[in-house]
C-alpha atoms as a PDB file:
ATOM      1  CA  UNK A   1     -74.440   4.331  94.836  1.00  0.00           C
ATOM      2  CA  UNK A   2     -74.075   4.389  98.401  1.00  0.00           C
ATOM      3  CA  UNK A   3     -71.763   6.286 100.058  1.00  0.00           C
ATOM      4  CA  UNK A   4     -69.373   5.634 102.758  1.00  0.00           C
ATOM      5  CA  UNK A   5     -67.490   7.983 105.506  1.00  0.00           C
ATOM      6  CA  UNK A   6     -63.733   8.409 104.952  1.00  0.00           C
ATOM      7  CA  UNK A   7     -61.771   7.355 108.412  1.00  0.00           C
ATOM      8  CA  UNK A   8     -59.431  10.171 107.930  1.00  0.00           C
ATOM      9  CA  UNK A   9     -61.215  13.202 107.065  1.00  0.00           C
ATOM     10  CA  UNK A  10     -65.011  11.406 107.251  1.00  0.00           C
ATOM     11  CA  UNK A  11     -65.783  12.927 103.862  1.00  0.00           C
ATOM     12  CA  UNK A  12     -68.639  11.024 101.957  1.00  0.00           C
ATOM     13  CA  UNK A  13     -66.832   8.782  99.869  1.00  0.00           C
ATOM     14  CA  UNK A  14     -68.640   6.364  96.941  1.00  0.00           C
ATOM     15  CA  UNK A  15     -68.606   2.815  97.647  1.00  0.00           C
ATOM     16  CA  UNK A  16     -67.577   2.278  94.626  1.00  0.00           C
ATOM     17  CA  UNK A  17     -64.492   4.803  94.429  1.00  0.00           C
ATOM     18  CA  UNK A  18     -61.066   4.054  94.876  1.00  0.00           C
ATOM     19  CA  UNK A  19     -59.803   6.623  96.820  1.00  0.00           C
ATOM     20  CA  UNK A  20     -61.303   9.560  99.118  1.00  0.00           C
ATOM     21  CA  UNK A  21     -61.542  12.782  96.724  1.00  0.00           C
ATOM     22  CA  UNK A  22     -60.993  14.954  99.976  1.00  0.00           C
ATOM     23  CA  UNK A  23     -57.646  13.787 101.347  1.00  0.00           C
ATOM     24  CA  UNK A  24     -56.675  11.147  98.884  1.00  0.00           C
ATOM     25  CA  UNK A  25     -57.159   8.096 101.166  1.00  0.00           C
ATOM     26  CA  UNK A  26     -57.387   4.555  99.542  1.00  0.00           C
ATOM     27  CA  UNK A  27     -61.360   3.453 100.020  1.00  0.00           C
ATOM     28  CA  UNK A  28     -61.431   0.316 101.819  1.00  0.00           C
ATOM     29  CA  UNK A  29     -65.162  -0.377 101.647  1.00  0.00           C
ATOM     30  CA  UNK A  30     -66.184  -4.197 100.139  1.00  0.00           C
ATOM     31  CA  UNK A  31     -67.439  -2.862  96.766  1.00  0.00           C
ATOM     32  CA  UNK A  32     -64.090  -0.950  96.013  1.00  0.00           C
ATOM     33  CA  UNK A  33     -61.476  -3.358  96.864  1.00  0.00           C
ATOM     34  CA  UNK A  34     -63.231  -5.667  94.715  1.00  0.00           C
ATOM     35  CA  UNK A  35     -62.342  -3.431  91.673  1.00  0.00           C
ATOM     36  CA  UNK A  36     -59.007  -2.451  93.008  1.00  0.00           C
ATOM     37  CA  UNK A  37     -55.904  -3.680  90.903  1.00  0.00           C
ATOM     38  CA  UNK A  38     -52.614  -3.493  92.201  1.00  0.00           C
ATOM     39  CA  UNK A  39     -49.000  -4.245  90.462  1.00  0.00           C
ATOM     40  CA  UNK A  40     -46.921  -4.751  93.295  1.00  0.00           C
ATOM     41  CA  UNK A  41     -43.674  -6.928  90.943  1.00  0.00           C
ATOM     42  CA  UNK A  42     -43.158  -8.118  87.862  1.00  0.00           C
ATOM     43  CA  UNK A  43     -41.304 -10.456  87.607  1.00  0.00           C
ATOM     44  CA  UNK A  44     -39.515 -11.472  84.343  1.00  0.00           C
ATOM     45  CA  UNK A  45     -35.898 -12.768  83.130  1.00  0.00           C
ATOM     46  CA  UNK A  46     -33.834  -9.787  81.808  1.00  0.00           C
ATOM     47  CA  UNK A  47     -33.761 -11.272  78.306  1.00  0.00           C
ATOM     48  CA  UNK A  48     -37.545 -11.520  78.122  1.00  0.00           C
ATOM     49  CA  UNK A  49     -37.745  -8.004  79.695  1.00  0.00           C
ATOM     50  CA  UNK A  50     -35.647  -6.618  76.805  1.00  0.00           C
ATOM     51  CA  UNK A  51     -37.811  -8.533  74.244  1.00  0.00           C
ATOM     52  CA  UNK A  52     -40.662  -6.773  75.471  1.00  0.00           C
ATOM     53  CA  UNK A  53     -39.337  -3.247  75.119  1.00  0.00           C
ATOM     54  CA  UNK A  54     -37.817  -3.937  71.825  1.00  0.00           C
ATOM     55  CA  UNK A  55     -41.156  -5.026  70.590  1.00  0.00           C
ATOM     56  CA  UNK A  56     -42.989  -2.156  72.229  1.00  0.00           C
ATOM     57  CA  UNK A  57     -40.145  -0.124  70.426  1.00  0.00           C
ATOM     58  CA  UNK A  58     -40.880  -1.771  67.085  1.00  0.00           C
ATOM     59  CA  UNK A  59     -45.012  -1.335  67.667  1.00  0.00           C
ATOM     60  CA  UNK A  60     -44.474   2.651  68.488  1.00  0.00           C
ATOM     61  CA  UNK A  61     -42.786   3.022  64.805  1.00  0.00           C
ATOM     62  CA  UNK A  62     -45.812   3.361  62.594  1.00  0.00           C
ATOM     63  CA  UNK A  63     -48.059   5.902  65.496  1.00  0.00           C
ATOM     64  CA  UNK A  64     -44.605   8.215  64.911  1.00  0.00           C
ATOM     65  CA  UNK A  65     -44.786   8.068  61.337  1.00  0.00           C
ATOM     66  CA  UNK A  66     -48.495   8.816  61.697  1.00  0.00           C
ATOM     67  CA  UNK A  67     -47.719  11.969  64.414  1.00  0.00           C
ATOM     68  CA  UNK A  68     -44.610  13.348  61.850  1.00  0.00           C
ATOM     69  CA  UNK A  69     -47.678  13.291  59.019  1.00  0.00           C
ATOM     70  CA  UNK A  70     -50.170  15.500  60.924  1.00  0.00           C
ATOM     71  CA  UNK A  71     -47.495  17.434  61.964  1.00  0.00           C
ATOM     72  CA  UNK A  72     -46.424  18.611  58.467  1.00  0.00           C
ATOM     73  CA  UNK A  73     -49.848  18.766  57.521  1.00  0.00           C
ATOM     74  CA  UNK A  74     -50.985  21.088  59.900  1.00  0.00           C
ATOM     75  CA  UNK A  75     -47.481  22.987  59.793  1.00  0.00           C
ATOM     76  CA  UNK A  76     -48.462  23.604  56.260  1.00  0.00           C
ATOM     77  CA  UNK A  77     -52.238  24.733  57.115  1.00  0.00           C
ATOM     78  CA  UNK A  78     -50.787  26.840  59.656  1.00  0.00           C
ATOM     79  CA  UNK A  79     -48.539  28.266  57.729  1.00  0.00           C
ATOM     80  CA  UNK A  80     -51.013  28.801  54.824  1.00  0.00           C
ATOM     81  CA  UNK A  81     -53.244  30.483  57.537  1.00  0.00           C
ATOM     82  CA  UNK A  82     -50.340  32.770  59.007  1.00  0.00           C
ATOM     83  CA  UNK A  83     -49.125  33.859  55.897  1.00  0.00           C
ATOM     84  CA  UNK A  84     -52.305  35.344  54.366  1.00  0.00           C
ATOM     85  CA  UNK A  85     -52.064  33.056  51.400  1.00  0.00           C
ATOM     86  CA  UNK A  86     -55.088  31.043  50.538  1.00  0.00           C
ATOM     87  CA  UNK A  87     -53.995  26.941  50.059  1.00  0.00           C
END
């Protein structure tokens, strides 16, 4: 990977990285903008904006189920552990 001079701090830079490690400044060579991504609006009716966090909602359910499970289990390890009793 080649590397490229930073015009703020002239740091060597990757082409390919998106920002200057040194200072922080976004890398402007070719290679690097072509892999850039940037959000800038989004823009959606309020109804359809709700939908989509009620759904997202409804989709986190079953990975907190999942998280209060491990959590007990390894409350009762722990505890097992901590206690000096055997399990």
């Amino acid at each position: 990977m080649p590397l490229v001079k930073c015009p703020i701090c002239s740091g060597n830079v990757s082409s390919i990285a998106h920002a200057c490690p040194h200072c922080g400044e976004p890398n402007t060579s070719g290679q690097a903008q072509s892999l850039r991504v940037v959000v800038r609006d989004i823009d959606l009716p309020f109804l359809s904006m709700v939908s989509l966090m009620v759904r997202w909602t409804i989709a986190a359910i079953p990975a907190l189920i999942i998280l209060v499970i491990l959590a007990a289990v390894a409350s009762v390890i722990l505890g097992g552990v901590f206690s000096g009793r055997s399990i």
